[in-house]
C-alpha atoms as a PDB file:
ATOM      1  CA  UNK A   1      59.170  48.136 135.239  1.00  0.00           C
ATOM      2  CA  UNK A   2      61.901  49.703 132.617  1.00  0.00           C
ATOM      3  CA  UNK A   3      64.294  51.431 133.856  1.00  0.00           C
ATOM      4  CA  UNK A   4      66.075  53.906 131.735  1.00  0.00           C
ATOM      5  CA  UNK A   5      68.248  55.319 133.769  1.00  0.00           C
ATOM      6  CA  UNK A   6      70.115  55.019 137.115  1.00  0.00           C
ATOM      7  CA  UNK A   7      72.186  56.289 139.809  1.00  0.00           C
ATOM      8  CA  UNK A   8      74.443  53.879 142.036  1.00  0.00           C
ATOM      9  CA  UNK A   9      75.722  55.070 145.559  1.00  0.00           C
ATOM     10  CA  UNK A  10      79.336  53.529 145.477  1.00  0.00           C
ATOM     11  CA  UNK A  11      80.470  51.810 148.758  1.00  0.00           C
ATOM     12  CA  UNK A  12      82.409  49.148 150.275  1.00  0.00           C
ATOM     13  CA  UNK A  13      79.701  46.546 151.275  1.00  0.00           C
ATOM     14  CA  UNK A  14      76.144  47.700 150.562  1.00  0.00           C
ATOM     15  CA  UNK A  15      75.558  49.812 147.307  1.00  0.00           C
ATOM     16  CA  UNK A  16      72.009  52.343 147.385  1.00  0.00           C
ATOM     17  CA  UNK A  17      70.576  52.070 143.507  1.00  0.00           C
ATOM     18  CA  UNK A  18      68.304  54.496 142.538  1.00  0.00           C
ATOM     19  CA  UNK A  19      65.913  54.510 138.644  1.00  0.00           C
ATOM     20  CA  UNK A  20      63.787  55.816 136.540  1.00  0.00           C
ATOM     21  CA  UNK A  21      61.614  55.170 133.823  1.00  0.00           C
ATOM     22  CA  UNK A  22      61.778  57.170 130.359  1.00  0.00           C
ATOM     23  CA  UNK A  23      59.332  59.901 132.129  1.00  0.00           C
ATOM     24  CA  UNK A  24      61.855  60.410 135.336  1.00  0.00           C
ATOM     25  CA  UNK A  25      59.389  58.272 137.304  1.00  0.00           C
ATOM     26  CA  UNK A  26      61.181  56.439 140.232  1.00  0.00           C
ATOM     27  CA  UNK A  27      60.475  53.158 139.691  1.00  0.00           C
ATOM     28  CA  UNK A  28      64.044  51.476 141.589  1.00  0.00           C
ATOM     29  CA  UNK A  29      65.306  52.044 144.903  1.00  0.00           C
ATOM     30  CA  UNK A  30      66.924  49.407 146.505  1.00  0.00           C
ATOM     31  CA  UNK A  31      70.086  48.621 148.364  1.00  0.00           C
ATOM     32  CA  UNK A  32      72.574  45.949 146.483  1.00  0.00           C
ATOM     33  CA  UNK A  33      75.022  44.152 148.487  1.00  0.00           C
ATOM     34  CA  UNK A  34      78.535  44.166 146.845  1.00  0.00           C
ATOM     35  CA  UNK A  35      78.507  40.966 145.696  1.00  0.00           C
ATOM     36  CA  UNK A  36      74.997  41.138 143.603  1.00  0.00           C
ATOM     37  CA  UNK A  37      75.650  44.166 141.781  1.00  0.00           C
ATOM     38  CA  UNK A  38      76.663  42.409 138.656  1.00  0.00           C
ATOM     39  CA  UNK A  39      74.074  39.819 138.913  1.00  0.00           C
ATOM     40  CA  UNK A  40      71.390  42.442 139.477  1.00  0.00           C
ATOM     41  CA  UNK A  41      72.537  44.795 136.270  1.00  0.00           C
ATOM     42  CA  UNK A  42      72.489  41.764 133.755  1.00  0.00           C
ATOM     43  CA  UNK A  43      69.002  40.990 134.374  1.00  0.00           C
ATOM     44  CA  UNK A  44      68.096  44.787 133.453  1.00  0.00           C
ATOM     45  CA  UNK A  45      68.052  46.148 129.891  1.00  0.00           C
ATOM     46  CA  UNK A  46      70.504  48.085 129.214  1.00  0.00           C
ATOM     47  CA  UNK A  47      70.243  51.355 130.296  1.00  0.00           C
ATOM     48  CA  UNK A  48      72.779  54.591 131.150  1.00  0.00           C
ATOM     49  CA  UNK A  49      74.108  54.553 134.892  1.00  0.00           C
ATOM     50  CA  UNK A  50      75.839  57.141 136.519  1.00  0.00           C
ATOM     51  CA  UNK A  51      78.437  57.313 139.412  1.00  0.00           C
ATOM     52  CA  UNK A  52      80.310  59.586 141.369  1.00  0.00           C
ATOM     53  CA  UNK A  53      84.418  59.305 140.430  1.00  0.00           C
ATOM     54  CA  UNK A  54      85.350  57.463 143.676  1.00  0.00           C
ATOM     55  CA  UNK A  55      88.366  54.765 144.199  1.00  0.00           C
ATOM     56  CA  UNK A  56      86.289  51.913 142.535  1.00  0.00           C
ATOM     57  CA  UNK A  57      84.197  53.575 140.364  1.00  0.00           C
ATOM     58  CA  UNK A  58      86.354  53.405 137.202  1.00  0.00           C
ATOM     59  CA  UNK A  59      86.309  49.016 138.085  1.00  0.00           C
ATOM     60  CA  UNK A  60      82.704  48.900 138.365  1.00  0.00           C
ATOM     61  CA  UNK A  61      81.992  50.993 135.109  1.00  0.00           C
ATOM     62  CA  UNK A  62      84.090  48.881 133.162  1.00  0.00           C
ATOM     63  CA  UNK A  63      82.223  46.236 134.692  1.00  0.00           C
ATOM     64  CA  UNK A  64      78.888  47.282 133.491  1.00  0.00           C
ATOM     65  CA  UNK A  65      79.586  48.376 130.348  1.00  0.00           C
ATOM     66  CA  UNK A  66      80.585  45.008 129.442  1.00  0.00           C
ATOM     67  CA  UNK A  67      77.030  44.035 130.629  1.00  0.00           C
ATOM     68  CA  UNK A  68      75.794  46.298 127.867  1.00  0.00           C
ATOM     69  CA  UNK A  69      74.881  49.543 129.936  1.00  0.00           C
ATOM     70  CA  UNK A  70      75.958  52.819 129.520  1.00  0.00           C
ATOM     71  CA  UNK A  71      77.903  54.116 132.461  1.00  0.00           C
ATOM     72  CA  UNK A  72      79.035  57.694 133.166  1.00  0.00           C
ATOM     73  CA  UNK A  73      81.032  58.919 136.758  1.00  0.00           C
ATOM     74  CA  UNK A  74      81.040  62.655 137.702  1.00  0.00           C
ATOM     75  CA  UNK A  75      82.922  64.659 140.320  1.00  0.00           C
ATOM     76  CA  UNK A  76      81.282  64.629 143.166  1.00  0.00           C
ATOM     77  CA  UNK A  77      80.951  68.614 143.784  1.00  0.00           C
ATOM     78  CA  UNK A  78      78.712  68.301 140.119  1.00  0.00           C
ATOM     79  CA  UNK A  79      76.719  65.864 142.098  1.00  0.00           C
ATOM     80  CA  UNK A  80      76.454  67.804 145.434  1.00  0.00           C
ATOM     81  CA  UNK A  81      73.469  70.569 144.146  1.00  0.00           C
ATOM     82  CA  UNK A  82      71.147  67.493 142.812  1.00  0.00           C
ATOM     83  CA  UNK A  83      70.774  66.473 146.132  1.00  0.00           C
ATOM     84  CA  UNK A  84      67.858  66.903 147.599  1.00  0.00           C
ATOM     85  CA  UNK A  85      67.513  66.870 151.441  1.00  0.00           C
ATOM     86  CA  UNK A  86      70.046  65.452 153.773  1.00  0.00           C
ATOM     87  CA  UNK A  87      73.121  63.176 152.823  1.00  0.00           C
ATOM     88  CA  UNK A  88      72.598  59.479 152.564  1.00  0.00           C
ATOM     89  CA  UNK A  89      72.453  56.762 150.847  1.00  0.00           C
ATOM     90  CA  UNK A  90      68.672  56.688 149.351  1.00  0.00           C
ATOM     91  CA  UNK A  91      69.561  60.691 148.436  1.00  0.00           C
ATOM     92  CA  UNK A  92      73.172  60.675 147.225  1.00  0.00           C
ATOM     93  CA  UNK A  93      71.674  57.825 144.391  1.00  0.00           C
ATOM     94  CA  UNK A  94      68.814  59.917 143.681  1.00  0.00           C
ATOM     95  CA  UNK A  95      71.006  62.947 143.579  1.00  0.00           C
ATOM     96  CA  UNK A  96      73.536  60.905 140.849  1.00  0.00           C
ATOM     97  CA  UNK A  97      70.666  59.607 138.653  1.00  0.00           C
ATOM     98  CA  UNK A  98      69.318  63.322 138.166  1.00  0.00           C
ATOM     99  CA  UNK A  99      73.008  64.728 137.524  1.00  0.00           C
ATOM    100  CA  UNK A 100      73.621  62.235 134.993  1.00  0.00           C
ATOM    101  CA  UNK A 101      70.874  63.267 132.926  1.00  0.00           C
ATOM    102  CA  UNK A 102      71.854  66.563 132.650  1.00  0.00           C
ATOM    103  CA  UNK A 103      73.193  68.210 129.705  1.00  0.00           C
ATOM    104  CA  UNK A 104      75.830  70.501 130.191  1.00  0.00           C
ATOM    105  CA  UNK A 105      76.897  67.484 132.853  1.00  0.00           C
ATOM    106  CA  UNK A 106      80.784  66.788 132.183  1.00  0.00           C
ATOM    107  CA  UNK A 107      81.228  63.840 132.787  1.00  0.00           C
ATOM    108  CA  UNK A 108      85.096  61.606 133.658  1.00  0.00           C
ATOM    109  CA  UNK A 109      86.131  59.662 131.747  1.00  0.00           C
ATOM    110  CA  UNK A 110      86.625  55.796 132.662  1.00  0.00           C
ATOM    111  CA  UNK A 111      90.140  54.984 133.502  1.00  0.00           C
ATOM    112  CA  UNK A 112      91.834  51.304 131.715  1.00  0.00           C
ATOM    113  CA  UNK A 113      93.433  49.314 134.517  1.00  0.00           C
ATOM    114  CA  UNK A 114      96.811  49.925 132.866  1.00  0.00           C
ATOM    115  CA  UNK A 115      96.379  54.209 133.560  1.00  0.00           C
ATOM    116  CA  UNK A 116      95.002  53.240 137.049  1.00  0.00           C
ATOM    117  CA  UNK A 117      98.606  51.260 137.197  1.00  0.00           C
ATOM    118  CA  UNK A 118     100.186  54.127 135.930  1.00  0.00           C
ATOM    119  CA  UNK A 119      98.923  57.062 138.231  1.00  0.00           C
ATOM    120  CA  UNK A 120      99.742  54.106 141.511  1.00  0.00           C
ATOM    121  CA  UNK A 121     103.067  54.333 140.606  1.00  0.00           C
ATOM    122  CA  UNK A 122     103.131  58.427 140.834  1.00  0.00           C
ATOM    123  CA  UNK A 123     100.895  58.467 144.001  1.00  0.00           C
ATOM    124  CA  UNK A 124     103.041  55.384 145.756  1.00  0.00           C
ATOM    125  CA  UNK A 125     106.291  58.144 144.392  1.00  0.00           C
ATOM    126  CA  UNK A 126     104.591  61.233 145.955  1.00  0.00           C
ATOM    127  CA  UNK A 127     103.611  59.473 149.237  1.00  0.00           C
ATOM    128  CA  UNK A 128     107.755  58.420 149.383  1.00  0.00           C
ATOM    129  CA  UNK A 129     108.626  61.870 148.306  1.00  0.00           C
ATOM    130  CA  UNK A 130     106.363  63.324 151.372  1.00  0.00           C
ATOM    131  CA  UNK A 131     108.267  60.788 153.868  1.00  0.00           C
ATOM    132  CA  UNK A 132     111.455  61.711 152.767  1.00  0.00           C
ATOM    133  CA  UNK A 133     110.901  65.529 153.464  1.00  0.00           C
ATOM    134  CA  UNK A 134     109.393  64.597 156.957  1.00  0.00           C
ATOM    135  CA  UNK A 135     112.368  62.712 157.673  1.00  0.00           C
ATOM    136  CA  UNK A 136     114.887  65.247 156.555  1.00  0.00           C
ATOM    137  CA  UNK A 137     112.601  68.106 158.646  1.00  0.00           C
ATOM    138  CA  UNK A 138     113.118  65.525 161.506  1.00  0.00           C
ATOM    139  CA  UNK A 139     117.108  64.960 161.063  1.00  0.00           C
ATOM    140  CA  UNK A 140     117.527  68.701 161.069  1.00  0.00           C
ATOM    141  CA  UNK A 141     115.547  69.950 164.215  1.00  0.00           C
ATOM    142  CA  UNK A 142     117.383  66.974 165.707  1.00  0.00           C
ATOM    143  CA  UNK A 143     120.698  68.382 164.515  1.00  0.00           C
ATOM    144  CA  UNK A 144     119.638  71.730 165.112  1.00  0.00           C
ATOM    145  CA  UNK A 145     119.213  70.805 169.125  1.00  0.00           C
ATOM    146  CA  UNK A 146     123.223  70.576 169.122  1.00  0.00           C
ATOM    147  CA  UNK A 147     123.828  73.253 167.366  1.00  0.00           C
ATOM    148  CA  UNK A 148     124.584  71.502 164.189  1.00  0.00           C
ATOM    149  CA  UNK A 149     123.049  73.485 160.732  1.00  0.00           C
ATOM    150  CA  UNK A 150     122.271  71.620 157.610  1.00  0.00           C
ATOM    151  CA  UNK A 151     121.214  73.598 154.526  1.00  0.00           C
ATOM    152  CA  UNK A 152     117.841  72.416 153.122  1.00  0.00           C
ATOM    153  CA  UNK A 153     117.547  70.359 150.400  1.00  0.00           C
ATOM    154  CA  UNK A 154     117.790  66.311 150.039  1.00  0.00           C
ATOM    155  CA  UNK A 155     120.946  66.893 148.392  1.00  0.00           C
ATOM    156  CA  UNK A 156     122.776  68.630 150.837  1.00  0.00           C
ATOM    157  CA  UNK A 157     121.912  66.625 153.630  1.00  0.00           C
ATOM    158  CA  UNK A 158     122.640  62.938 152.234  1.00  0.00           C
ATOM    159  CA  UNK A 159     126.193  64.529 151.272  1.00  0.00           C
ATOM    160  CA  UNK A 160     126.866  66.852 153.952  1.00  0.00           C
ATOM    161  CA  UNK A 161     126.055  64.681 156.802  1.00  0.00           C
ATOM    162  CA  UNK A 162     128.473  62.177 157.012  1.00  0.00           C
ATOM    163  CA  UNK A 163     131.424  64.277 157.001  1.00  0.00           C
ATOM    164  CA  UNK A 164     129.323  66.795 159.820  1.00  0.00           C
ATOM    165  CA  UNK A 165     128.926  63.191 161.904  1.00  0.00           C
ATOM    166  CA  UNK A 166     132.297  62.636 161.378  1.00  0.00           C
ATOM    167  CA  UNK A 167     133.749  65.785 162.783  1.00  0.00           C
ATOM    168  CA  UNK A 168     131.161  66.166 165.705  1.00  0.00           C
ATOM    169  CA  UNK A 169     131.508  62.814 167.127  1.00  0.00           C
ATOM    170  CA  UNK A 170     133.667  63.730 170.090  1.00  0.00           C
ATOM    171  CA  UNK A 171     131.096  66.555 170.919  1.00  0.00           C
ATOM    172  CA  UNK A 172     127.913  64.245 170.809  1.00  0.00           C
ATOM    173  CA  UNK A 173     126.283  61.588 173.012  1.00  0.00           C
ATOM    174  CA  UNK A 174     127.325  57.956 171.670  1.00  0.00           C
ATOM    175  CA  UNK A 175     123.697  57.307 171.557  1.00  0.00           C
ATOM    176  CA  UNK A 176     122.625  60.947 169.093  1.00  0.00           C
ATOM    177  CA  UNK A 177     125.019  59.441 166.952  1.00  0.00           C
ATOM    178  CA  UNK A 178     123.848  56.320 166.707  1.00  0.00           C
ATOM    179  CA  UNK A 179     120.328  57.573 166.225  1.00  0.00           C
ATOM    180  CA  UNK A 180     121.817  60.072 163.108  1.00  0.00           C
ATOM    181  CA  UNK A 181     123.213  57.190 161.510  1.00  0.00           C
ATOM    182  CA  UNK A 182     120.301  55.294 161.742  1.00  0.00           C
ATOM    183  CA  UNK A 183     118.310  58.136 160.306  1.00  0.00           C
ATOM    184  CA  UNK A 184     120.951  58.772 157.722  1.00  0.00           C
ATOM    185  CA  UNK A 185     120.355  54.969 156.085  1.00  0.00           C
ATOM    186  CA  UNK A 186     116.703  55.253 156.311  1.00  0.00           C
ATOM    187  CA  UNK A 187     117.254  58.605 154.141  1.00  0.00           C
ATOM    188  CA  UNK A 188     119.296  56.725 151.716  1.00  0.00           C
ATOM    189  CA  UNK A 189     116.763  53.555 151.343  1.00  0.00           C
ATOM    190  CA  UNK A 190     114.397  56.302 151.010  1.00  0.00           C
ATOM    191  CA  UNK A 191     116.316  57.579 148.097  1.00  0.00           C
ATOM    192  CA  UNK A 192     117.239  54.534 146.126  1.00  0.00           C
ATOM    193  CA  UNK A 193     113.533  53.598 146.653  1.00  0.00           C
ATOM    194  CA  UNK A 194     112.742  57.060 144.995  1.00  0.00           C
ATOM    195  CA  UNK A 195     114.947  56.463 141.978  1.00  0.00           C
ATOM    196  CA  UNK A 196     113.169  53.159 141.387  1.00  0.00           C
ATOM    197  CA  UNK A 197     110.242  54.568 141.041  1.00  0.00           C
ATOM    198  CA  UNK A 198     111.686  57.294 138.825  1.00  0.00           C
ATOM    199  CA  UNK A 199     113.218  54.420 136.424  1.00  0.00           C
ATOM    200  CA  UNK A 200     110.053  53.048 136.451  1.00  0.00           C
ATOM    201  CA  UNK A 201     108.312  56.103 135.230  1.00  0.00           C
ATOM    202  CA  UNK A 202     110.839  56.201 132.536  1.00  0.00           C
ATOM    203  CA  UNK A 203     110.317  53.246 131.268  1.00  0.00           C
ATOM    204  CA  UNK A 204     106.273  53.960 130.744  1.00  0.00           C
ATOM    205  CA  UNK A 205     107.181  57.209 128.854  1.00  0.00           C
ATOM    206  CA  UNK A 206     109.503  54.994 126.901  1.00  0.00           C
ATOM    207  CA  UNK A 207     107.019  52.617 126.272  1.00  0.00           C
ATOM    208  CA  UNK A 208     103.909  55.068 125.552  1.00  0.00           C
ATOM    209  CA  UNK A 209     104.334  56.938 122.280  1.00  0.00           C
ATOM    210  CA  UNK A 210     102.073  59.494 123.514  1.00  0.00           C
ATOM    211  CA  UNK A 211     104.212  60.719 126.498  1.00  0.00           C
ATOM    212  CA  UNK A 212     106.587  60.846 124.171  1.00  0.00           C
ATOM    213  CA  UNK A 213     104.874  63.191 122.043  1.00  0.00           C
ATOM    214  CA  UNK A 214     104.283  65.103 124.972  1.00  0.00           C
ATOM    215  CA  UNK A 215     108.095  65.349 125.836  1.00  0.00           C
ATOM    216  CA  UNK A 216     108.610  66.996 122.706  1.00  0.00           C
ATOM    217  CA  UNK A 217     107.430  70.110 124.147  1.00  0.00           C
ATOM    218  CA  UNK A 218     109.601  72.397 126.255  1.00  0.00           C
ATOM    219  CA  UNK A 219     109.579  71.704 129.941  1.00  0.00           C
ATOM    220  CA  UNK A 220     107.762  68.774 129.894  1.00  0.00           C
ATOM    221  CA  UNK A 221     109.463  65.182 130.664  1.00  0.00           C
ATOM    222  CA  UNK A 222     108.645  61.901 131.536  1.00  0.00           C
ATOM    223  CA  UNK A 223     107.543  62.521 134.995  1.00  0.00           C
ATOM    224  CA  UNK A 224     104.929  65.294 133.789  1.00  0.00           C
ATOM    225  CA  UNK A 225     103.714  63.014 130.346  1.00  0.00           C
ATOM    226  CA  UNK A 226     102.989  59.959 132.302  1.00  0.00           C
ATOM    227  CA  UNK A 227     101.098  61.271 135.003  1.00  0.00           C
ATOM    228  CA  UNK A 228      98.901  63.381 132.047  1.00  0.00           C
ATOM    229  CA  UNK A 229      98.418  60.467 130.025  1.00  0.00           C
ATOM    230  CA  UNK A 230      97.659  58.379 132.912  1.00  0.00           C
ATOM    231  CA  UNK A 231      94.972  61.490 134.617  1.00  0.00           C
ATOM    232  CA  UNK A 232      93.367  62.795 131.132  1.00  0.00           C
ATOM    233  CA  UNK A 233      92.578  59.673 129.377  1.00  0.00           C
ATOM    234  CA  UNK A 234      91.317  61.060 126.393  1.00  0.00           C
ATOM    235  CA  UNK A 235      91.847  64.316 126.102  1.00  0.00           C
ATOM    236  CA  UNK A 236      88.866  64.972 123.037  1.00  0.00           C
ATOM    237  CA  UNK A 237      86.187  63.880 125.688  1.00  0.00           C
ATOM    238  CA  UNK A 238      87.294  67.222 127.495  1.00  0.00           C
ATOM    239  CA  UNK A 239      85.481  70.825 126.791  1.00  0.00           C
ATOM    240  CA  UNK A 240      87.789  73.228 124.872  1.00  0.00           C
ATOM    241  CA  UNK A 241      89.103  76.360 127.043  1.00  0.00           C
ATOM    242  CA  UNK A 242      88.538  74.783 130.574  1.00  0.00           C
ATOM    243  CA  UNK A 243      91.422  71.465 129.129  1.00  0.00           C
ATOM    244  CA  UNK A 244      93.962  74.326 127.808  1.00  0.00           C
ATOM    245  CA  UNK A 245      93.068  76.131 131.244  1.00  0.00           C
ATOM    246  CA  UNK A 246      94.051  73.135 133.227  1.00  0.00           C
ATOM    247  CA  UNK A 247      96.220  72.511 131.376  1.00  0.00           C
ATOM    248  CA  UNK A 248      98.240  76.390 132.354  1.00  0.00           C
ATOM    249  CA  UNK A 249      97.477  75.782 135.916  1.00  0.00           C
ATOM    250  CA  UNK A 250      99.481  72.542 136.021  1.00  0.00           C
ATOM    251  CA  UNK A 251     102.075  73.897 134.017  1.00  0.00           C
ATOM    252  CA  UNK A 252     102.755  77.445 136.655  1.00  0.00           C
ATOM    253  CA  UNK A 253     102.808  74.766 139.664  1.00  0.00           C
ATOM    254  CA  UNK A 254     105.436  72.877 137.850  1.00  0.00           C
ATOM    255  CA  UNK A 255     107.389  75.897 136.772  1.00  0.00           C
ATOM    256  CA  UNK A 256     106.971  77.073 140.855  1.00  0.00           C
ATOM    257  CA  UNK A 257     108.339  73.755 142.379  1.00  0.00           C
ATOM    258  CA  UNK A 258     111.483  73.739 139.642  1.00  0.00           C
ATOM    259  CA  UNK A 259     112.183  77.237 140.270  1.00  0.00           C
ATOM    260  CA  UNK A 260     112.372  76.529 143.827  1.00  0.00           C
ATOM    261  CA  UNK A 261     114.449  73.496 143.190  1.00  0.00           C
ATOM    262  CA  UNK A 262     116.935  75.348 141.253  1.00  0.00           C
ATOM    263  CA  UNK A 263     117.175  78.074 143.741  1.00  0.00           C
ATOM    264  CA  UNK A 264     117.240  76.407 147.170  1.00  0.00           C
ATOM    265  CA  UNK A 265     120.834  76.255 147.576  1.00  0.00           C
ATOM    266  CA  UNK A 266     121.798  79.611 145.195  1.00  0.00           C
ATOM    267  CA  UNK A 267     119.585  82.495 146.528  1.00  0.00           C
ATOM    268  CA  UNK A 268     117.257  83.714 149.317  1.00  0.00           C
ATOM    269  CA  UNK A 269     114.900  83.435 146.672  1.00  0.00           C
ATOM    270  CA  UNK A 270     111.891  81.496 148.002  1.00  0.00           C
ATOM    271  CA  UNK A 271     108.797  80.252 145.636  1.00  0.00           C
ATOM    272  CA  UNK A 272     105.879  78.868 147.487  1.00  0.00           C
ATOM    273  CA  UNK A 273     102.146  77.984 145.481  1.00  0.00           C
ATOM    274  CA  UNK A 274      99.136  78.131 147.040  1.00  0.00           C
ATOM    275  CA  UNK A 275      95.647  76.405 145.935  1.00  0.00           C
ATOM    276  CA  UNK A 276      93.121  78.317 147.233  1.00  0.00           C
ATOM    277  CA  UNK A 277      90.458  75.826 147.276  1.00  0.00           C
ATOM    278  CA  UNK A 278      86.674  76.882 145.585  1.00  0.00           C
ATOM    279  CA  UNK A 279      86.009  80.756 145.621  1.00  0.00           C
ATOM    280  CA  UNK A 280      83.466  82.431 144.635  1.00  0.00           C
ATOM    281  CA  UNK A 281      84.309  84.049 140.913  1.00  0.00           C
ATOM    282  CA  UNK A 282      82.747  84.280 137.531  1.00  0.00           C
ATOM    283  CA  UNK A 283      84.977  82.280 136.444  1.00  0.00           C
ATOM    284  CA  UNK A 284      84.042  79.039 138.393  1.00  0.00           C
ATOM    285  CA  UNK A 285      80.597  79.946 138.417  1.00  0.00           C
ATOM    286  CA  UNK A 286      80.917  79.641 134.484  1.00  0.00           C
ATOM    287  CA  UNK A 287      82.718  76.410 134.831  1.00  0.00           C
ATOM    288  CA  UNK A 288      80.391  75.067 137.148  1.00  0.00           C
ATOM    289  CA  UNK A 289      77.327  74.895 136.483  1.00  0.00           C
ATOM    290  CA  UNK A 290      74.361  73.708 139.066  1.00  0.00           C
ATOM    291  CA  UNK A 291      76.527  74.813 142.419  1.00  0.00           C
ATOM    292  CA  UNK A 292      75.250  77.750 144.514  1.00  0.00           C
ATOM    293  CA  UNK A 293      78.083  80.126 144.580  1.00  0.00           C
ATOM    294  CA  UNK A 294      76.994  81.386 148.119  1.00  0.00           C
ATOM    295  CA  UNK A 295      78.237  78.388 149.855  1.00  0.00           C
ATOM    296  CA  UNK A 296      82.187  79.273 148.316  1.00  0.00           C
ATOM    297  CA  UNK A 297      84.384  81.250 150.499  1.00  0.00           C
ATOM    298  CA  UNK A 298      85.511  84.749 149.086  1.00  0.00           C
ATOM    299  CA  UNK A 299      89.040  85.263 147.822  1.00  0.00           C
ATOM    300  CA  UNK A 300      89.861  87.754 150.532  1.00  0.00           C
ATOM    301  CA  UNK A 301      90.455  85.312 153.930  1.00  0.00           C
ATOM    302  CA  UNK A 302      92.905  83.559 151.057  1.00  0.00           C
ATOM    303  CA  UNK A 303      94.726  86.712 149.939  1.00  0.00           C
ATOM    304  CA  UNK A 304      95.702  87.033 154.005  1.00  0.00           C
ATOM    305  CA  UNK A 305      97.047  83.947 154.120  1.00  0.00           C
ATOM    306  CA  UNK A 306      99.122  84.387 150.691  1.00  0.00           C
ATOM    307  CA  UNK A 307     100.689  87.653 153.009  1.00  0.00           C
ATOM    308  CA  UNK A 308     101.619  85.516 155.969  1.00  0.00           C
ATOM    309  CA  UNK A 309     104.199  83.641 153.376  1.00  0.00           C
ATOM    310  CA  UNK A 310     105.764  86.513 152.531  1.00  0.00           C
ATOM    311  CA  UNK A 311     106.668  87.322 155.848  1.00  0.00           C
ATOM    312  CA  UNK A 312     111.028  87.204 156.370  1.00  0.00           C
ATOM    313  CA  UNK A 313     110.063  84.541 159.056  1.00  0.00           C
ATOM    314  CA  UNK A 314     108.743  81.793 156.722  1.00  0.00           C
ATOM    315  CA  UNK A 315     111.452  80.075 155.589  1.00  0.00           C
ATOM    316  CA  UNK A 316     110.073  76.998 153.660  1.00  0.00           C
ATOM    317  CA  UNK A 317     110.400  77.085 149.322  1.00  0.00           C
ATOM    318  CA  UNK A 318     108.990  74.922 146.971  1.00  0.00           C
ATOM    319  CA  UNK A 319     106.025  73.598 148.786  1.00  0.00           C
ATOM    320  CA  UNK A 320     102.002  73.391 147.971  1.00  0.00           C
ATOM    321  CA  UNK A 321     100.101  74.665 150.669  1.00  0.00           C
ATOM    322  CA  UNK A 322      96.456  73.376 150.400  1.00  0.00           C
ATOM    323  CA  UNK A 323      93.967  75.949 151.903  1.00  0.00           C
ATOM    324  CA  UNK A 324      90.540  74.363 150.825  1.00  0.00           C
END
């Protein structure tokens, strides 16, 4: 038995391995527990192994390429129209061992522990950066419930607060303004946990000549550069147009969430972005090859939504609203 080729079913305990021979013969399929995995690839010859880009997926390939093998992950959706019959295990594998033979399969690159370190430190900010606009939403409606009125933005409320504390104290329950104070030093912990982070993420674009390179160019700065360098890897293993056309769609979101930063105490002016999640267009069919465009929603359901945040009653700026 020579197996040439196979496809691992990532998972937390039990992996599902599926292989072929050099004539796409299944000749493997067998379930690995977690702790065998390495000891069952270095008694095979080396041969080209494909995963779906998961949470550990980027550990294990490093893992078996320094067993000799030569391992490839793929997003998921490029997986999803090798599948066969119904999802599990014993499919999913079999599905990932045909996709990574394909092609016009693009592939992601494997990820160094040091850019895996990189991107925690902008997902552990953007989780803090979510918690602090849930409390602030919270420490408003509260406020609002008295009649009190804080203008949005993180800014106005860690400065405008005390003072509006201050001067409403006689008009307040002891106990609401105990609770606003309490809220009001979990706001600033939030913060000065916030600017850690962003020190942090200065010093790796300080440290990384390649963000730095990056910076160079208008509009981008050390928060953009590091979380590029950390996401792309390297950037030659990616198809010309679709990179350059990533690259654009970053760059408008950006440009949307500093506009609205810039104008949220100023104007009326109110900037929202929207991903619409998969639709079915030329466009994506062209970029994706192998998935059946009849299972994507149209753009029209999409466009209604767009309308219902134009409407004078929304009132929110500078927020991503996810509708896939």
């Amino acid at each position: 038995m020579k197996v040439t080729t196979s496809g691992i079913d990532v998972a937390k305990s039990v992996f599902q391995v599926h292989g072929v021979d050099e004539r796409g013969k299944a000749v493997l399929r067998r379930q690995v527990r977690r702790a065998q995995l390495l000891l069952f690839f270095s008694k095979l010859e080396p041969c080209l192994i494909g995963m779906e880009a998961c949470a550990s997926s980027h550990y294990w390939a490093r893992k078996l390429t320094a067993l000799g093998h030569t391992v490839r992950l793929m997003a998921p959706q490029f997986v999803k129209p090798y599948r066969k019959n119904d999802k599990n295990d014993g499919n999913d594998a079999e599905a990932i061992c045909e996709a990574v033979q394909r092609p016009s399969m693009r592939f992601v690159p494997v990820k160094s522990p040091e850019q895996q370190a990189e991107l925690a430190v902008h997902r552990i900010r953007r989780r803090l950066m979510g918690k602090r606009t849930a409390l602030i939403n919270q420490l408003r409606g509260l406020l609002a419930e008295y009649g009190l009125v804080l203008a949005q933005g993180a800014n106005h409320v860690r400065s405008k607060l005390p003072a509006l504390l201050e001067s409403s104290s006689e008009s307040l329950p002891p106990l609401a303004v105990e609770l606003f104070r309490d809220l009001y030093e979990e706001l600033v912990q939030l913060e000065q946990r916030l600017e850690a982070y962003d020190r942090r993420i200065e010093r790796l674009y300080r440290a990384n000549p390649v963000c730095q390179r990056l910076g160079q160019q208008e509009g981008i700065g050390a928060l953009t550069a590091t979380a590029f360098v950390a996401t792309v890897a390297h950037a030659a293993q990616f198809k010309p147009y679709w990179g350059p056309y990533a690259v654009t769609k970053a760059a408008l979101d950006a440009l949307a969430r500093t506009y609205a930063a810039e104008t949220m105490n100023i104007s009326r002016v109110r900037v929202m972005a929207v991903n619409p999640g998969p639709l079915r267009t030329k466009m994506r069919a062209a970029a994706m090859p192998g998935e059946d465009p009849m299972e994507l929603k149209t753009a029209e359901p999409v466009a209604e939504r767009i309308l219902e945040l134009c409407l004078p009653q929304f009132q929110e700026t500078g927020q991503l609203f996810d509708y896939r």
